[in-house]
PDB file of N, CA and C in Angstrom:
ATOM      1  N   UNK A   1     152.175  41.114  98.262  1.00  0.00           N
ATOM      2  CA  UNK A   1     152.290  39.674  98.373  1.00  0.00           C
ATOM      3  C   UNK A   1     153.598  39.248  97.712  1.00  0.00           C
ATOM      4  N   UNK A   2     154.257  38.136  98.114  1.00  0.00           N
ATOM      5  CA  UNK A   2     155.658  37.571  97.876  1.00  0.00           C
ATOM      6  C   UNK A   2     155.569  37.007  96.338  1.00  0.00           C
ATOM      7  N   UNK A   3     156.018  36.721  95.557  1.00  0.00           N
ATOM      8  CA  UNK A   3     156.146  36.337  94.499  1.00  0.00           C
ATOM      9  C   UNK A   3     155.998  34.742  95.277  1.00  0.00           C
ATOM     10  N   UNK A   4     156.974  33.712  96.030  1.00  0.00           N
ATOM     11  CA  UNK A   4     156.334  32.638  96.374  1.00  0.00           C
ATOM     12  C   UNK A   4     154.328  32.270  97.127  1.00  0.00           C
ATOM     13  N   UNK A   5     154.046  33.532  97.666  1.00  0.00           N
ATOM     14  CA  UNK A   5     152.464  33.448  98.033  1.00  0.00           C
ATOM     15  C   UNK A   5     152.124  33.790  97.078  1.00  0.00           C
ATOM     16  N   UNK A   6     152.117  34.380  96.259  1.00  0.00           N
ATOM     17  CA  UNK A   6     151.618  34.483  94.777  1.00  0.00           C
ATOM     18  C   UNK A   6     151.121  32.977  93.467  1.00  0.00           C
ATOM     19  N   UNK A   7     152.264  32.585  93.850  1.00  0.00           N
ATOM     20  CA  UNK A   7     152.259  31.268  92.881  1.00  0.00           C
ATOM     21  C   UNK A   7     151.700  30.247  94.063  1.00  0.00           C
ATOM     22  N   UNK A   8     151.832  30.476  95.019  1.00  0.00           N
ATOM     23  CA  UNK A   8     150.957  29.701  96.448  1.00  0.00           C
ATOM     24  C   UNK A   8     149.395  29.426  95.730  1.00  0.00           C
ATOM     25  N   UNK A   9     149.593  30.782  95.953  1.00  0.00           N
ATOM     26  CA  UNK A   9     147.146  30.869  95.787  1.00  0.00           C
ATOM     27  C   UNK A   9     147.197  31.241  94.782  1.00  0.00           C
ATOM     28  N   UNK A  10     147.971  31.099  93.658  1.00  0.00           N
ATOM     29  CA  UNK A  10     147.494  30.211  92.361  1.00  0.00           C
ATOM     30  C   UNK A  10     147.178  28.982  92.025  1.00  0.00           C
ATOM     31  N   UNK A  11     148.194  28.317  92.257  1.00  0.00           N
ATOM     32  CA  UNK A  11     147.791  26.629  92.665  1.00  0.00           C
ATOM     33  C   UNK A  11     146.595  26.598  93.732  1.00  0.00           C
ATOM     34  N   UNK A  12     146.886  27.055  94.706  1.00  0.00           N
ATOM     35  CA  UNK A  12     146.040  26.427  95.448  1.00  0.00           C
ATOM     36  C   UNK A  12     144.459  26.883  95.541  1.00  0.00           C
ATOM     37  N   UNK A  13     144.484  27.954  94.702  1.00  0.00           N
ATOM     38  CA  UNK A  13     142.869  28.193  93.922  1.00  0.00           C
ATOM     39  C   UNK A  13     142.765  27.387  92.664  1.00  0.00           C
ATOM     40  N   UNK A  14     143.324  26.992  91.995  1.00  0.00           N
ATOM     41  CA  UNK A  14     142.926  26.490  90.735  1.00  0.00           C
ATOM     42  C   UNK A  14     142.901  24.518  90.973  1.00  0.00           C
ATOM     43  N   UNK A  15     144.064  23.957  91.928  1.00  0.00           N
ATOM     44  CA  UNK A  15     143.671  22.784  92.048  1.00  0.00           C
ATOM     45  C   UNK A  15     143.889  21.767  93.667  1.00  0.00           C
ATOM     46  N   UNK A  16     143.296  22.839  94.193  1.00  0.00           N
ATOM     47  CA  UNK A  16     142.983  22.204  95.653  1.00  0.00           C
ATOM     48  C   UNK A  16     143.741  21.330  96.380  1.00  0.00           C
ATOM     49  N   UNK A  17     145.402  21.541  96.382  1.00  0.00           N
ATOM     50  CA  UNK A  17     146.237  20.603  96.141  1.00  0.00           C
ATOM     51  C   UNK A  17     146.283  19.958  98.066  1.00  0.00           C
ATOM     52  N   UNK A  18     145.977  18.697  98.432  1.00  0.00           N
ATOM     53  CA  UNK A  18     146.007  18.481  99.498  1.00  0.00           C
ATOM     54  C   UNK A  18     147.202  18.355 100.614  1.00  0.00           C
ATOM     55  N   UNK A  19     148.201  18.473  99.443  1.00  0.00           N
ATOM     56  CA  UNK A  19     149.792  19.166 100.007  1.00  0.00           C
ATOM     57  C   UNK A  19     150.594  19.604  99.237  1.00  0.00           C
ATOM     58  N   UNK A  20     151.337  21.285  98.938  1.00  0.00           N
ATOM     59  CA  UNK A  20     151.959  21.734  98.534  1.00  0.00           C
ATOM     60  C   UNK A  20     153.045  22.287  98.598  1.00  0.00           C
ATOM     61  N   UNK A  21     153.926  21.716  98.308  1.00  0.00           N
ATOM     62  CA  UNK A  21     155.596  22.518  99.333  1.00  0.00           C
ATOM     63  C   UNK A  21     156.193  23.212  97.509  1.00  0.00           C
ATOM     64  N   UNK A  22     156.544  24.210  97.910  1.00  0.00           N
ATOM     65  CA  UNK A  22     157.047  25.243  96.599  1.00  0.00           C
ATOM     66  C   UNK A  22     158.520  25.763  97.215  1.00  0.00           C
ATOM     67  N   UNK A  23     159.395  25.678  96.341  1.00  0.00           N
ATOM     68  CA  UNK A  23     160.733  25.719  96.617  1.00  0.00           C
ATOM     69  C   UNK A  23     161.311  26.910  95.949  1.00  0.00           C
ATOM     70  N   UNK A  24     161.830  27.610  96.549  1.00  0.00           N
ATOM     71  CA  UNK A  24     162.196  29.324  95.496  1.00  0.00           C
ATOM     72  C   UNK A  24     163.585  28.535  95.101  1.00  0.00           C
ATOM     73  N   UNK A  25     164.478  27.827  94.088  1.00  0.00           N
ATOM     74  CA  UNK A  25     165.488  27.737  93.548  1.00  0.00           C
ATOM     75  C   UNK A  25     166.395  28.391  92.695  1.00  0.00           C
ATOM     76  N   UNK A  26     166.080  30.013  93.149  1.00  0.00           N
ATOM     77  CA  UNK A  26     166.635  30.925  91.956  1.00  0.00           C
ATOM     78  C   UNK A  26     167.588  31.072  92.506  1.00  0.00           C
ATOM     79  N   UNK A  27     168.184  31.048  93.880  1.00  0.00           N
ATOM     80  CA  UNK A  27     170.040  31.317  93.763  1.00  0.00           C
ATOM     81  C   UNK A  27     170.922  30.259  93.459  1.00  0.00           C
ATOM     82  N   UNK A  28     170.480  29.326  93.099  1.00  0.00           N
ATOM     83  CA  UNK A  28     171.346  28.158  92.325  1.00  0.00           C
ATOM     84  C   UNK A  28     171.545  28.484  91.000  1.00  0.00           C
ATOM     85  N   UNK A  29     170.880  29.281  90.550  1.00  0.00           N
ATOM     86  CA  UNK A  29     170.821  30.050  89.189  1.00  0.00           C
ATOM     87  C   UNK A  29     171.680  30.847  88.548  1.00  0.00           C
ATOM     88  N   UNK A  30     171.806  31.880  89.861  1.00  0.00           N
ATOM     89  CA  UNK A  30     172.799  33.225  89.533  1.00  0.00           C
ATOM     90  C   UNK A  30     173.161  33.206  88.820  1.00  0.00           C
ATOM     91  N   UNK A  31     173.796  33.888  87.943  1.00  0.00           N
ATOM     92  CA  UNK A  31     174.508  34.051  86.581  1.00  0.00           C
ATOM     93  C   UNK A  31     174.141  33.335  85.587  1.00  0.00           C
ATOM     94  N   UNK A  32     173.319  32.615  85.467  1.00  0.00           N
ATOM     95  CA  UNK A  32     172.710  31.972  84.277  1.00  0.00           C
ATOM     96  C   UNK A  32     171.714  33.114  83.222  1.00  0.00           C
ATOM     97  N   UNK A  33     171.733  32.597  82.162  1.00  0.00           N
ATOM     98  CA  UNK A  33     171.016  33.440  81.644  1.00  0.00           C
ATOM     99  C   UNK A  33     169.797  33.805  81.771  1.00  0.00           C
ATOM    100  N   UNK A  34     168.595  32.734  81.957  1.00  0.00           N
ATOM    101  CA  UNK A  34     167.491  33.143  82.020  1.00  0.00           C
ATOM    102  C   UNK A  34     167.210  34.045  83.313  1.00  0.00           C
ATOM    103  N   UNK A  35     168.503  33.840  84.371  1.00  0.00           N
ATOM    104  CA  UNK A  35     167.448  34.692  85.832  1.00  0.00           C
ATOM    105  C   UNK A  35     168.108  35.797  85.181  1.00  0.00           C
ATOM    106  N   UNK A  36     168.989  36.906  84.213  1.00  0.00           N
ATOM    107  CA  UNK A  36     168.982  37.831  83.759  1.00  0.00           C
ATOM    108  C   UNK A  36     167.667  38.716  84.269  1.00  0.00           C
ATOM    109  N   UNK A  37     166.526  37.972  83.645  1.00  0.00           N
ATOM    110  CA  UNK A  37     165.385  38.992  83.566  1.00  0.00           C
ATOM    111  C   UNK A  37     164.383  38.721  85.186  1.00  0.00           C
ATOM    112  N   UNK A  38     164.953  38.501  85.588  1.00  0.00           N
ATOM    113  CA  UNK A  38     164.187  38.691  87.344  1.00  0.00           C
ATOM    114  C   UNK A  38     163.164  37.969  87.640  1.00  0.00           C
ATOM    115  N   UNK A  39     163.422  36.395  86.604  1.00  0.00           N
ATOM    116  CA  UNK A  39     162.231  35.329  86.445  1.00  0.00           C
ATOM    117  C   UNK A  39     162.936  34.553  87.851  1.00  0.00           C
ATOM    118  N   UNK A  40     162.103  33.769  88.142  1.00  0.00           N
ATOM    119  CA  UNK A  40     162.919  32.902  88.877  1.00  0.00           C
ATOM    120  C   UNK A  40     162.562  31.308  88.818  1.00  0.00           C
ATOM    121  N   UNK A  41     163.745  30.757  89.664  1.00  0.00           N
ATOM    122  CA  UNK A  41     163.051  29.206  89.302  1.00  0.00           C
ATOM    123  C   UNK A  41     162.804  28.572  90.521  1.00  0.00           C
ATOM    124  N   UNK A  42     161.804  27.531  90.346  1.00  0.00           N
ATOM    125  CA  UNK A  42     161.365  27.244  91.487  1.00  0.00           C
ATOM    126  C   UNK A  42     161.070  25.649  91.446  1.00  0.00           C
ATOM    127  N   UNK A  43     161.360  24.639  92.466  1.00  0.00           N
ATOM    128  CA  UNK A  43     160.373  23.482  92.399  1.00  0.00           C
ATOM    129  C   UNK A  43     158.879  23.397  92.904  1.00  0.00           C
ATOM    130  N   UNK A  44     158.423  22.883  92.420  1.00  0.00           N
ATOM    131  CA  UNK A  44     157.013  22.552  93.391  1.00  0.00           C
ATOM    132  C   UNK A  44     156.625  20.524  93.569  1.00  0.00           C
ATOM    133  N   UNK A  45     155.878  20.456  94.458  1.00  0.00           N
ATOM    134  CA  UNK A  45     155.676  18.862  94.480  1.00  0.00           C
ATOM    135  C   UNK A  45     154.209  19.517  95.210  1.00  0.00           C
ATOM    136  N   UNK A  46     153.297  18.664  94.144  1.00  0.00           N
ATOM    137  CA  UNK A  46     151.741  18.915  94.485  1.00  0.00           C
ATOM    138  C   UNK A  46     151.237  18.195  94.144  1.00  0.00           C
ATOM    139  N   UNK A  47     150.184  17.634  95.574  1.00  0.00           N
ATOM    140  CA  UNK A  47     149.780  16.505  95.442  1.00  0.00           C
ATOM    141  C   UNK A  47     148.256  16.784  95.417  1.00  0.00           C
ATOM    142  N   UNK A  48     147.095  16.798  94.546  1.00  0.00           N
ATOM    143  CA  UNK A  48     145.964  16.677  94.380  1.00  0.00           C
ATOM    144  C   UNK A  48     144.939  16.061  93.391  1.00  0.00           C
ATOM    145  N   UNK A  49     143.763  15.667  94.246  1.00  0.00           N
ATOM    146  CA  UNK A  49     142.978  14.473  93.140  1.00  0.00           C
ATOM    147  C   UNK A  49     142.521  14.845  92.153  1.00  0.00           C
ATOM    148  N   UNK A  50     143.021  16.480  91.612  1.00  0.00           N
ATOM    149  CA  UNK A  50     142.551  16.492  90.115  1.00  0.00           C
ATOM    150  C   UNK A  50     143.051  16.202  89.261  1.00  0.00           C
ATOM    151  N   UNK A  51     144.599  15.577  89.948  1.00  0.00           N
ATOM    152  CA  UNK A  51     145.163  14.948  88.440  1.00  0.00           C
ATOM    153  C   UNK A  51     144.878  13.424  88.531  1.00  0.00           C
ATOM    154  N   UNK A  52     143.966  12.917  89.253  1.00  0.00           N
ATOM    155  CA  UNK A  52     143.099  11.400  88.497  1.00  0.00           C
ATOM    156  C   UNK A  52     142.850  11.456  87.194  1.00  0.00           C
ATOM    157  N   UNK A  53     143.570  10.420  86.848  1.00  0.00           N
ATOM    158  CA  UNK A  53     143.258  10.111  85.278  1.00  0.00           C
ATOM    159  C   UNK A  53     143.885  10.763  84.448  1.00  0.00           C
ATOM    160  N   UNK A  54     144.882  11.642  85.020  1.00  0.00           N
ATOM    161  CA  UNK A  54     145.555  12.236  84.093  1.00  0.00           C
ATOM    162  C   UNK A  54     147.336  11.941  83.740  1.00  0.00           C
ATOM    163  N   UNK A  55     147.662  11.847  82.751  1.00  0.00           N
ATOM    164  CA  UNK A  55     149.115  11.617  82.305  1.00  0.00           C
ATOM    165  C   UNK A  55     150.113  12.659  82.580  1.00  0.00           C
ATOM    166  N   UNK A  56     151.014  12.375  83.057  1.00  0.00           N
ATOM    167  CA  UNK A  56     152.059  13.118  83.609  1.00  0.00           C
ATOM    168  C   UNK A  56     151.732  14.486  82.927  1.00  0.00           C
ATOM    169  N   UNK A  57     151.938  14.643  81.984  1.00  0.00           N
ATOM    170  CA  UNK A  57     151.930  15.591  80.503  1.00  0.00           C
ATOM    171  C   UNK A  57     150.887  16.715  80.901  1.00  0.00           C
ATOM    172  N   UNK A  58     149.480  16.102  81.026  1.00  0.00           N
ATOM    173  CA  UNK A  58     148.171  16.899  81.638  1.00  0.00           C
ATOM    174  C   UNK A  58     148.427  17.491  82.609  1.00  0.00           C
ATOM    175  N   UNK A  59     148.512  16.751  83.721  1.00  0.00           N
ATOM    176  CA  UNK A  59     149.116  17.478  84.654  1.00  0.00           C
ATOM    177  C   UNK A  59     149.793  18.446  85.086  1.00  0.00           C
ATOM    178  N   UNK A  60     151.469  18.230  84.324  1.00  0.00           N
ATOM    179  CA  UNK A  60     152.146  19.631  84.000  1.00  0.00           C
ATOM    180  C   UNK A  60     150.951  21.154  83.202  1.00  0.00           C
ATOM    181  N   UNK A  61     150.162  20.633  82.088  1.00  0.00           N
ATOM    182  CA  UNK A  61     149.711  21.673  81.838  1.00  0.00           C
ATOM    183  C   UNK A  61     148.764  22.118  82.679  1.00  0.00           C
ATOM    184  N   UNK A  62     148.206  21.293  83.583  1.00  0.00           N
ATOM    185  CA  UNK A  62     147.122  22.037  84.774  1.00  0.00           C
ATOM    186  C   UNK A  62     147.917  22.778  85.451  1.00  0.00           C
ATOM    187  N   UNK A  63     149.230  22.060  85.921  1.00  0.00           N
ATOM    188  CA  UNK A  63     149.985  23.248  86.705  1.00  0.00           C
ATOM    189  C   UNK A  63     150.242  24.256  85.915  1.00  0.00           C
ATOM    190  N   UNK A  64     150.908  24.636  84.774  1.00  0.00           N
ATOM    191  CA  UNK A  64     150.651  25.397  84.049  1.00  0.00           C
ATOM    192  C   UNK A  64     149.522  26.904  83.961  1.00  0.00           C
ATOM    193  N   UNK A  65     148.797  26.028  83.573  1.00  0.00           N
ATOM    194  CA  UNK A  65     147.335  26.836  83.133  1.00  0.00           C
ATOM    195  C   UNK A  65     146.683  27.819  85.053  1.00  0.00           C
ATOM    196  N   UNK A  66     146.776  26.705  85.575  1.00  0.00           N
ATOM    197  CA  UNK A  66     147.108  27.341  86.925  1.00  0.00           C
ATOM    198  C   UNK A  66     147.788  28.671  87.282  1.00  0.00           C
ATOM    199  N   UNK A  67     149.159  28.264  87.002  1.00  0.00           N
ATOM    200  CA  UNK A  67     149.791  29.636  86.886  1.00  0.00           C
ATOM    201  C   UNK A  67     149.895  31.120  86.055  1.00  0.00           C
ATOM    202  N   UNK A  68     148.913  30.613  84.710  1.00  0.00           N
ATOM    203  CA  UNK A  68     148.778  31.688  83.666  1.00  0.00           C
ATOM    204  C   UNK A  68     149.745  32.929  83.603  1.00  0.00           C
ATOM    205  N   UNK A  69     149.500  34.048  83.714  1.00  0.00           N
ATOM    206  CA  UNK A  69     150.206  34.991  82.861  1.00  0.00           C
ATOM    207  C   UNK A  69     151.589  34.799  83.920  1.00  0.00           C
ATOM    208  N   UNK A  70     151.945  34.105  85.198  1.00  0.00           N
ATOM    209  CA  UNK A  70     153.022  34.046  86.039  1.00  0.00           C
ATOM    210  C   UNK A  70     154.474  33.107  85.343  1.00  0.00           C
ATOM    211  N   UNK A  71     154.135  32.259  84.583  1.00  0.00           N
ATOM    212  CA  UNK A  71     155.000  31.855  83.559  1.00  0.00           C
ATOM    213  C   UNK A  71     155.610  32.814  82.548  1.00  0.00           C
ATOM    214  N   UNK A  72     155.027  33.887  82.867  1.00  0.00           N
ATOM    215  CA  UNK A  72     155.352  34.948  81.650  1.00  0.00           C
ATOM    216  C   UNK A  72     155.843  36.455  82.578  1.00  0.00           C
ATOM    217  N   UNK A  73     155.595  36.224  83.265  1.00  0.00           N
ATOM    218  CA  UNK A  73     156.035  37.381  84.292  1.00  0.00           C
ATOM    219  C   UNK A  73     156.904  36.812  85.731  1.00  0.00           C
ATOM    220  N   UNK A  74     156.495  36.227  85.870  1.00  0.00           N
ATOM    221  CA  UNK A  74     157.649  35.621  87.341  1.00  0.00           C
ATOM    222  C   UNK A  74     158.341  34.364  87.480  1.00  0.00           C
ATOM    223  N   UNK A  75     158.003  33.289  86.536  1.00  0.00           N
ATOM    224  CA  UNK A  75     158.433  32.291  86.759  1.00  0.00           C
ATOM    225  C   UNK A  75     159.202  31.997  85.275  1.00  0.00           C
ATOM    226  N   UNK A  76     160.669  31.687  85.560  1.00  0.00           N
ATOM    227  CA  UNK A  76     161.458  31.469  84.706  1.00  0.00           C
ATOM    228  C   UNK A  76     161.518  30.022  84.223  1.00  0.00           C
ATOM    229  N   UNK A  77     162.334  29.111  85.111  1.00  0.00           N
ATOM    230  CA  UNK A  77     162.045  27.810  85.544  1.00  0.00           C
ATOM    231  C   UNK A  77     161.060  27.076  86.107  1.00  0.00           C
ATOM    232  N   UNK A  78     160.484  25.687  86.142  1.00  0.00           N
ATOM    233  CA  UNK A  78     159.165  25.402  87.067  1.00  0.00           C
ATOM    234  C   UNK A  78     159.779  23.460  86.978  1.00  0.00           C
ATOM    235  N   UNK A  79     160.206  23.051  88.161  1.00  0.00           N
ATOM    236  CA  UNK A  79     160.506  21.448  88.252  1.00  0.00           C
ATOM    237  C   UNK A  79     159.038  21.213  88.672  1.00  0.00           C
ATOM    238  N   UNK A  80     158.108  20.543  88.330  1.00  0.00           N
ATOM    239  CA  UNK A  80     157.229  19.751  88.970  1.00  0.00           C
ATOM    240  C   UNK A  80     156.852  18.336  88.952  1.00  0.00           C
ATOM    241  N   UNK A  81     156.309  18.026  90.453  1.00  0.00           N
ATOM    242  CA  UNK A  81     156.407  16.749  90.328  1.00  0.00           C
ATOM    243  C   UNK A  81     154.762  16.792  90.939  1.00  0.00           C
ATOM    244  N   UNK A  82     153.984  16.265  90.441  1.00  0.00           N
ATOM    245  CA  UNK A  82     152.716  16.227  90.259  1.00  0.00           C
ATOM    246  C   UNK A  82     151.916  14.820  91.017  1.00  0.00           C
ATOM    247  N   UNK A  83     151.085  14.708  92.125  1.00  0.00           N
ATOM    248  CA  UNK A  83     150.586  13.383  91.949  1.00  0.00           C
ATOM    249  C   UNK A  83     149.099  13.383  92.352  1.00  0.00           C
ATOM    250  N   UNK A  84     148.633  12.270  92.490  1.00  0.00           N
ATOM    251  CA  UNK A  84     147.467  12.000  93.536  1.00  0.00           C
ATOM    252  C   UNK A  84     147.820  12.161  94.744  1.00  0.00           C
ATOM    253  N   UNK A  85     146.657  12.272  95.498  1.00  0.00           N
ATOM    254  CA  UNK A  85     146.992  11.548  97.126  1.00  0.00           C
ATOM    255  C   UNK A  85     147.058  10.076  97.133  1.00  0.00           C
ATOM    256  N   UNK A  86     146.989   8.904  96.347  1.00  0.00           N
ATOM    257  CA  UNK A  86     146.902   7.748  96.725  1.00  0.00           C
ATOM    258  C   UNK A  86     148.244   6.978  95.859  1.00  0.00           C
ATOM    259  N   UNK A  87     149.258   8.175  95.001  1.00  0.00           N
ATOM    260  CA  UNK A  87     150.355   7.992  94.957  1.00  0.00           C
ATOM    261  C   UNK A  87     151.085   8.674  95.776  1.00  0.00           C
ATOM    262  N   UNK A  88     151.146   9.610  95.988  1.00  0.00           N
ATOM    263  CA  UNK A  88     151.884  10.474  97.340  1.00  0.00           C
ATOM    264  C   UNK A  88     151.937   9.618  98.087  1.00  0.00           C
ATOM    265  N   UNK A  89     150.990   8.723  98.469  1.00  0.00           N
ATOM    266  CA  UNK A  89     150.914   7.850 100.071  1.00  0.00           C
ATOM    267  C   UNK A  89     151.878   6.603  99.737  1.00  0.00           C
ATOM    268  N   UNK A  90     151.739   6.462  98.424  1.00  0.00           N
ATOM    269  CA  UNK A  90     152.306   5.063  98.297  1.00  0.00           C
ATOM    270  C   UNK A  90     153.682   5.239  97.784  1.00  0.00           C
ATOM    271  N   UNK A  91     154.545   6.672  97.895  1.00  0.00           N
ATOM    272  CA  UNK A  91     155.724   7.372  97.389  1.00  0.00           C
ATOM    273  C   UNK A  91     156.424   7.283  98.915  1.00  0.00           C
ATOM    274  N   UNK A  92     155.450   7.183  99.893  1.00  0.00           N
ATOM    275  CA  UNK A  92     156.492   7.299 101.325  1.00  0.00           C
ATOM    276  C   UNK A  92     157.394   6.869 101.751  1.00  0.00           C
TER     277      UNK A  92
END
C-alpha cells in the first residue's frame, strides 16, 4: 500500500470523513531538512461531523491521534484544514 492510501484509511477509519482530498507536498520540500529522513509532507482538507463541537485545536489532535505511530514514521509535515459538513457547505 502507498504511503498516501495508508494515511487514506487511517483517516478514513478513525473519522468517517464525508470528503477527503490528501495532497503528497513533499517535492516542494527537497532539500529541506526535515524530508532528510524520508518523512514527507502533506496537506489534507477533511470534512467530517466528528469535529461538531470541537475547536480547531481538537480537531487537529483527532487528526492526529488518527494517524498514530504515522506521524512518527511517515509523515514529516501535516497542513490541515479540518471542518464540518455544514461549514464545508457554507466555505463554497
Amino acid at each position: 500500500m502507498s504511503r498516501i492510501a495508508t494515511i487514506r484509511a487511517a483517516l478514513e477509519g478513525a473519522l468517517q470523513p464525508v470528503s477527503l482530498e490528501l495532497v503528497d507536498d513533499s517535492h516542494l520540500h527537497a532539500g529541506h531538512a526535515g524530508a532528510a529522513t524520508g518523512r514527507g509532507h502533506y496537506s489534507v482538507h477533511i470534512v467530517s461531523s466528528r469535529f461538531a463541537g470541537l475547536t480547531p485545536i481538537a480537531r487537529h489532535r483527532r487528526v492526529y491521534e488518527a494517524l498514530g505511530a504515522l506521524m512518527q514514521t511517515d509523515i514529516h509535515a501535516l497542513s490541515i484544514r479540518a471542518q464540518t459538513p455544514e461549514e464545508a457547505a457554507r466555505s463554497r
